[in-house]
Protein backbone atom coordinates (compact mmCIF):
# COMPACT_ATOMS: atom_id res chain seq x y z
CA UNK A 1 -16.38 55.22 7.15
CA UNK A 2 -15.93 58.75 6.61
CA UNK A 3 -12.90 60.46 8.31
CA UNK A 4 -13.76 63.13 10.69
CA UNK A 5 -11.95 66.79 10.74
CA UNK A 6 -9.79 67.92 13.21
CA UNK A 7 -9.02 71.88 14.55
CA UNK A 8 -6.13 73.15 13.59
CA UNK A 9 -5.23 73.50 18.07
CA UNK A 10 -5.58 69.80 18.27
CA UNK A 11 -3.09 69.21 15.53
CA UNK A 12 -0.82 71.75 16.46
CA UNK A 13 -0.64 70.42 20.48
CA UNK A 14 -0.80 66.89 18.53
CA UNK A 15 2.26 67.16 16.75
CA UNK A 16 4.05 68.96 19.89
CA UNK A 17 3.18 65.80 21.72
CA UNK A 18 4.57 63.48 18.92
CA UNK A 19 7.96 65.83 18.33
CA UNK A 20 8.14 65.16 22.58
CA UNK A 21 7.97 61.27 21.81
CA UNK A 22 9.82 60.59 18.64
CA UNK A 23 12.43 63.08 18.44
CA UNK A 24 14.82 61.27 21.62
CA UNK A 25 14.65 58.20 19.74
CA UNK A 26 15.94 60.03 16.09
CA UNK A 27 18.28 61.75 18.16
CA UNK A 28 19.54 58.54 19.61
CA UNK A 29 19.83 56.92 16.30
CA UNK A 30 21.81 59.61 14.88
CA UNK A 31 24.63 59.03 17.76
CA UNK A 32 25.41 54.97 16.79
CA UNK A 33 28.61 54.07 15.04
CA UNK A 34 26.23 52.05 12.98
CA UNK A 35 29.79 51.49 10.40
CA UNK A 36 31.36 49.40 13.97
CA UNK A 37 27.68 48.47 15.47
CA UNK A 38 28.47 45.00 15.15
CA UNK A 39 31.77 45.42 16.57
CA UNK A 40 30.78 46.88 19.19
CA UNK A 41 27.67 44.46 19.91
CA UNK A 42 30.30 41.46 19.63
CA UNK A 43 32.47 43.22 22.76
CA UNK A 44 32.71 40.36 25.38
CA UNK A 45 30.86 42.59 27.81
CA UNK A 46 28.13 43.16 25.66
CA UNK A 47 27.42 39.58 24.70
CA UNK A 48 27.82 38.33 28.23
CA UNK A 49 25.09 41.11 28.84
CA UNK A 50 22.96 40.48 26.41
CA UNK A 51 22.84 36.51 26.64
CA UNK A 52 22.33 36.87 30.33
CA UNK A 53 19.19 39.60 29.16
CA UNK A 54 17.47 37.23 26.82
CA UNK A 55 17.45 33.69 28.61
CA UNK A 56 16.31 35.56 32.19
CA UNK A 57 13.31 37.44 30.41
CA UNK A 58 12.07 34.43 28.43
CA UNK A 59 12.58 32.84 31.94
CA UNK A 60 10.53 35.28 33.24
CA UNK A 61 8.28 35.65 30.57
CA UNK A 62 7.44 31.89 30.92
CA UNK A 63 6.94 31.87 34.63
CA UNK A 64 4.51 34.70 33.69
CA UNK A 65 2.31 32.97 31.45
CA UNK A 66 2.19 30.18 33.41
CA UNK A 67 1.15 32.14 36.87
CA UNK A 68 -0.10 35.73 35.03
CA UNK A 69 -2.69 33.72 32.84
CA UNK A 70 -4.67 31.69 35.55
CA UNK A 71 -4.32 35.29 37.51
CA UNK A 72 -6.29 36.91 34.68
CA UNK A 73 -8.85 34.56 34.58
CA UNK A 74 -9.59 35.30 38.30
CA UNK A 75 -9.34 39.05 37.87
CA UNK A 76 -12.09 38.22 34.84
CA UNK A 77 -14.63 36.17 36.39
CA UNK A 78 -13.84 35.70 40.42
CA UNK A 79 -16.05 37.03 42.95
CA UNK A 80 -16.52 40.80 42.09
CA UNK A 81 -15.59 42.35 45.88
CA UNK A 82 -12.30 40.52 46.01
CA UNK A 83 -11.12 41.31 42.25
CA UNK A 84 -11.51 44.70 43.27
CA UNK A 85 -9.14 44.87 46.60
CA UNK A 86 -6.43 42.35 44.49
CA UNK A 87 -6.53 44.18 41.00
CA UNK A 88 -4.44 47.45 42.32
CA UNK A 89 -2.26 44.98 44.03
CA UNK A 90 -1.37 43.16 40.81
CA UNK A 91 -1.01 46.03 38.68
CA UNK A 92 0.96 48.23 41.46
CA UNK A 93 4.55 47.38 39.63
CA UNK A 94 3.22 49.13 36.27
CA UNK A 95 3.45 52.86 38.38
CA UNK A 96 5.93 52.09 41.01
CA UNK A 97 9.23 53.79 41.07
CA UNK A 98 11.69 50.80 39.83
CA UNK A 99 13.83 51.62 43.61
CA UNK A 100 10.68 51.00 45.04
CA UNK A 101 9.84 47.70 43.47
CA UNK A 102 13.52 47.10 44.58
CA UNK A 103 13.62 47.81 47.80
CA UNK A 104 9.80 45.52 47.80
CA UNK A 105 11.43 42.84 46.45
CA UNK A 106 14.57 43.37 48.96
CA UNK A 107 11.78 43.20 51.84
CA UNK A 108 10.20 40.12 50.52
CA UNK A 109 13.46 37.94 49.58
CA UNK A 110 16.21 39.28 51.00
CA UNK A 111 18.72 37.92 53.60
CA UNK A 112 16.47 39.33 56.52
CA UNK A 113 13.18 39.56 54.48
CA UNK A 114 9.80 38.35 54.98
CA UNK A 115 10.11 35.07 53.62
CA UNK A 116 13.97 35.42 52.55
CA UNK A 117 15.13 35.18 56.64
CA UNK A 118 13.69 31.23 56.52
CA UNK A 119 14.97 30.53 52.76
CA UNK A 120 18.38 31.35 54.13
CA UNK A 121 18.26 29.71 57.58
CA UNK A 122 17.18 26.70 55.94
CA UNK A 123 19.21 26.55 53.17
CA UNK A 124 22.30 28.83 53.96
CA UNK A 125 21.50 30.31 50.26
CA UNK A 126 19.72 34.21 49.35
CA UNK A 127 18.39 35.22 45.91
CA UNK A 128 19.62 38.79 45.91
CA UNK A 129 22.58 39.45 43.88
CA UNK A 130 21.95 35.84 41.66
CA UNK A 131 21.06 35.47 38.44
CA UNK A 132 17.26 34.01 40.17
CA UNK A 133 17.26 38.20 40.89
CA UNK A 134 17.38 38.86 37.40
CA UNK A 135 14.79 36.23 36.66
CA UNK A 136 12.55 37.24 39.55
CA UNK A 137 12.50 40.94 38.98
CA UNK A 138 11.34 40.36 35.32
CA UNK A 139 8.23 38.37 36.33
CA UNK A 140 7.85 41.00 38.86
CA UNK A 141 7.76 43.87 36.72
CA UNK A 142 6.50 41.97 33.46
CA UNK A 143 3.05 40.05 34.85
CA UNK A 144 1.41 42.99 35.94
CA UNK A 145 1.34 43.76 31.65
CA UNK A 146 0.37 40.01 31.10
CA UNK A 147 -2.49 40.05 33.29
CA UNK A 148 -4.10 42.88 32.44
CA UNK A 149 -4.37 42.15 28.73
CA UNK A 150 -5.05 38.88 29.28
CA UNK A 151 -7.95 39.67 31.71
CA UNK A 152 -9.55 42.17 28.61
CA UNK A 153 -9.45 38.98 26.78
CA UNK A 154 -10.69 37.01 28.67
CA UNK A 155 -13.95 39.64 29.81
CA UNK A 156 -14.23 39.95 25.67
CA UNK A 157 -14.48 36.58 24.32
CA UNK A 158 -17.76 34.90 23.04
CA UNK A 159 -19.94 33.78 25.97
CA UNK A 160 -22.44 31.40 23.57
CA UNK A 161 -19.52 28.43 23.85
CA UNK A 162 -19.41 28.62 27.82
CA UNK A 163 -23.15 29.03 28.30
CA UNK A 164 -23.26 25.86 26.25
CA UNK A 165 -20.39 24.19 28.55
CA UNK A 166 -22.02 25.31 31.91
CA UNK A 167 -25.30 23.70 30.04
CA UNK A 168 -23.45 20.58 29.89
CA UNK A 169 -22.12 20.60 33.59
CA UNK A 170 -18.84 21.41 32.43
CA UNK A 171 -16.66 22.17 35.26
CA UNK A 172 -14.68 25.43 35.85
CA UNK A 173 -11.43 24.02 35.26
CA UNK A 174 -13.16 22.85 31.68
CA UNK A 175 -14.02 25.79 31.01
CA UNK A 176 -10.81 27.44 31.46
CA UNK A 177 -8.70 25.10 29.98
CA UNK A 178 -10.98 23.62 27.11
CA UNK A 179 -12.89 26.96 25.99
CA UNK A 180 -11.07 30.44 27.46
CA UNK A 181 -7.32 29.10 26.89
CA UNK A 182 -8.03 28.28 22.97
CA UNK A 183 -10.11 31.73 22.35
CA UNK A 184 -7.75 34.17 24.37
CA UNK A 185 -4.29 32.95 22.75
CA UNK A 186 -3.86 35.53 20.63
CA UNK A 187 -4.30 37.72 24.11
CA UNK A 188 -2.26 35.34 26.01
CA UNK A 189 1.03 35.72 22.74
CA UNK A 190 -0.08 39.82 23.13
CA UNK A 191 0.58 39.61 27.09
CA UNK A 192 3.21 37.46 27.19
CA UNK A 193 5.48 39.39 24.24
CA UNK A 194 5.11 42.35 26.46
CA UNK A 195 6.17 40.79 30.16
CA UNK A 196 8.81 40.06 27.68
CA UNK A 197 9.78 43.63 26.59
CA UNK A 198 9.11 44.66 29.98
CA UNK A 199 11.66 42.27 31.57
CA UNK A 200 14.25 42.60 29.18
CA UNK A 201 14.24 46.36 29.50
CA UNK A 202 13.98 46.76 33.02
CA UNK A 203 16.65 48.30 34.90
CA UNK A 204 16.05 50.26 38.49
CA UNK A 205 14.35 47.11 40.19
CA UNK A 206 17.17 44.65 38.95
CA UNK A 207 19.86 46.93 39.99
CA UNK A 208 18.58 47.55 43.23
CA UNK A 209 17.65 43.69 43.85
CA UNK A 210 20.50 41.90 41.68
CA UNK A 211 23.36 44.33 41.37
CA UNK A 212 25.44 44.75 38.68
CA UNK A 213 27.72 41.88 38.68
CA UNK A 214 29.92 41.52 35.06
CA UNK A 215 29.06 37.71 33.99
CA UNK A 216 26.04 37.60 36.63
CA UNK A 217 23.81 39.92 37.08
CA UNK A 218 24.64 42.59 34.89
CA UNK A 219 21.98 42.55 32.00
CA UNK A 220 21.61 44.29 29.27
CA UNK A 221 20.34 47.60 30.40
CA UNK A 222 23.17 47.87 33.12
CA UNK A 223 25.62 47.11 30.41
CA UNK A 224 24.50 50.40 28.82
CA UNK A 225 24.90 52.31 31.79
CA UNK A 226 28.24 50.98 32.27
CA UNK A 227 29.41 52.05 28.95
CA UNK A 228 28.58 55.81 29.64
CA UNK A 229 31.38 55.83 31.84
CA UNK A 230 33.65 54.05 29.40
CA UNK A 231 32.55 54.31 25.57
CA UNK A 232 29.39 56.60 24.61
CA UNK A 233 29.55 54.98 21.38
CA UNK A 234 29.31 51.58 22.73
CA UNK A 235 26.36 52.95 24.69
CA UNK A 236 24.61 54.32 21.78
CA UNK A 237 24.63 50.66 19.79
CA UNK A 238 23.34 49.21 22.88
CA UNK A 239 20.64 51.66 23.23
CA UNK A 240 19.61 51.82 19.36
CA UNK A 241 19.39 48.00 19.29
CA UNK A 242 16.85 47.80 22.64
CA UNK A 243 14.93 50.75 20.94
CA UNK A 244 14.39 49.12 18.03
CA UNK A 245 13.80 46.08 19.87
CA UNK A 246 10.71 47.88 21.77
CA UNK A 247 9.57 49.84 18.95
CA UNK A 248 9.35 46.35 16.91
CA UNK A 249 6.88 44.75 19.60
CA UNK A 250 4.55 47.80 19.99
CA UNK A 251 4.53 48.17 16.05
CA UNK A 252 3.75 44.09 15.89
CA UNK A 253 0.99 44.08 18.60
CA UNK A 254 -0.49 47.30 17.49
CA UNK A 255 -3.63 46.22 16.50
CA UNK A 256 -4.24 43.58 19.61
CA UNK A 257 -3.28 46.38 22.18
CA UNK A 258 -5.77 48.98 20.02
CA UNK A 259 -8.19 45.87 20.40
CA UNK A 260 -6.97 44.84 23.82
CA UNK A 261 -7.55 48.79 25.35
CA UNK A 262 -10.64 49.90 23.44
CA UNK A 263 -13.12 46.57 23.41
């Protein structure tokens, strides 16, 4: 395949656009006290911060795949009118403002909230402020990614296999679970490692729904935000480490989100 020329404006507005995107993160790189980055990682905050980062968003990110993927499969092949009014719904927490999704998730579960008023009454107990916060934000803000690669996936794969199952009388649970499940994992890994990153790095919605408690609710992102107050250094390593953590996934799933966004 021959490679096609580009003008010189494109390139020049290009590389203006990749300087915009690449230099913050060189910057930020220079800044870390990579000689005590270990140290400084190790700090009792930190790993309290950290550990509490990591368990909730593979919490989350498993509550995702096992809600997010059926989800997609609706969005893919349910009735065309009502995938049409639920779709924005789903992938609303992508664009809103993380005080928004907050203050939704506030509305929804919190001590007077839509459903939170009767979990209390009955129970005495409410989820904001808890660790379930932490956990609930992250499938809140990490599905929406899930399901819509997973639902590309799913509208992509081979139809020849599932013409041959509806021959057979194959029910729709069959087909789901016996044809689409084993031909979209590589989708389902691609949507399910970014709820992941999603969750992990989220910060607005958590604080506004979960707080900042040291030991409880304070995750990893707060942790950094703390430390801006107290040690920029310490702030820094925290920072680099999530950066490289995010540009790792993107650089692993490159070619399934190219394949994911452009099939």
């Amino acid at each position: 395949m021959t490679r096609k020329k580009l003008d010189g404006f494109s390139l020049i507005l290009a590389t203006l656009a990749g300087l915009i995107l690449v230099l913050p993160l060189l910057a930020l790189f220079t800044k870390v006290p990579w000689s005590t980055l270990f140290t400084r990682l190790s700090e009792p905050n930190s790993i309290s911060a950290i550990r509490l980062s990591l368990w909730s968003s593979l919490l989350a990110t498993l509550v995702c795949v096992i809600l997010g993927v059926p989800l997609a499969w609706v969005l893919a092949r349910g009735n065309r009118r009502v995938v049409n009014v639920l779709r924005p719904f789903v992938l609303a927490p992508i664009v809103l403002p993380p005080t928004v999704a907050g203050m939704s998730l506030l509305a929804l579960l919190g001590r007077n909230g839509l459903i939170g008023r009767y979990i209390y009454h009955a129970t005495g107990w409410s989820m904001p402020f808890t660790a379930s916060a932490v956990v609930f934000t992250g499938v809140f803000v990490g599905m929406p990614f899930l399901a819509m690669v997973v639902e590309s996936t799913f509208r992509h794969l081979p139809t020849d296999q599932q013409d041959a199952a509806e021959i057979d009388r194959a029910t729709p649970f069959m087909m789901f679970r016996q044809i689409a499940l084993p031909q979209a994992r590589n989708g389902i890994a691609t949507g399910a490692l970014l709820a992941w990153a999603r969750a992990l790095g989220e910060f607005g919605a958590t604080m506004m729904f979960a707080g900042s408690l040291p030991g409880l609710t304070q995750t990893w992102p707060m942790q950094v935000y703390f430390e801006t107050d107290q040690d920029m250094s310490t702030a820094y390593a925290l920072s680099a480490v999530m950066a490289i953590v995010a540009v790792a996934v993107v650089f692993a799933l490159r070619k399934q989100l190219r394949r994911a966004f452009t099939s």
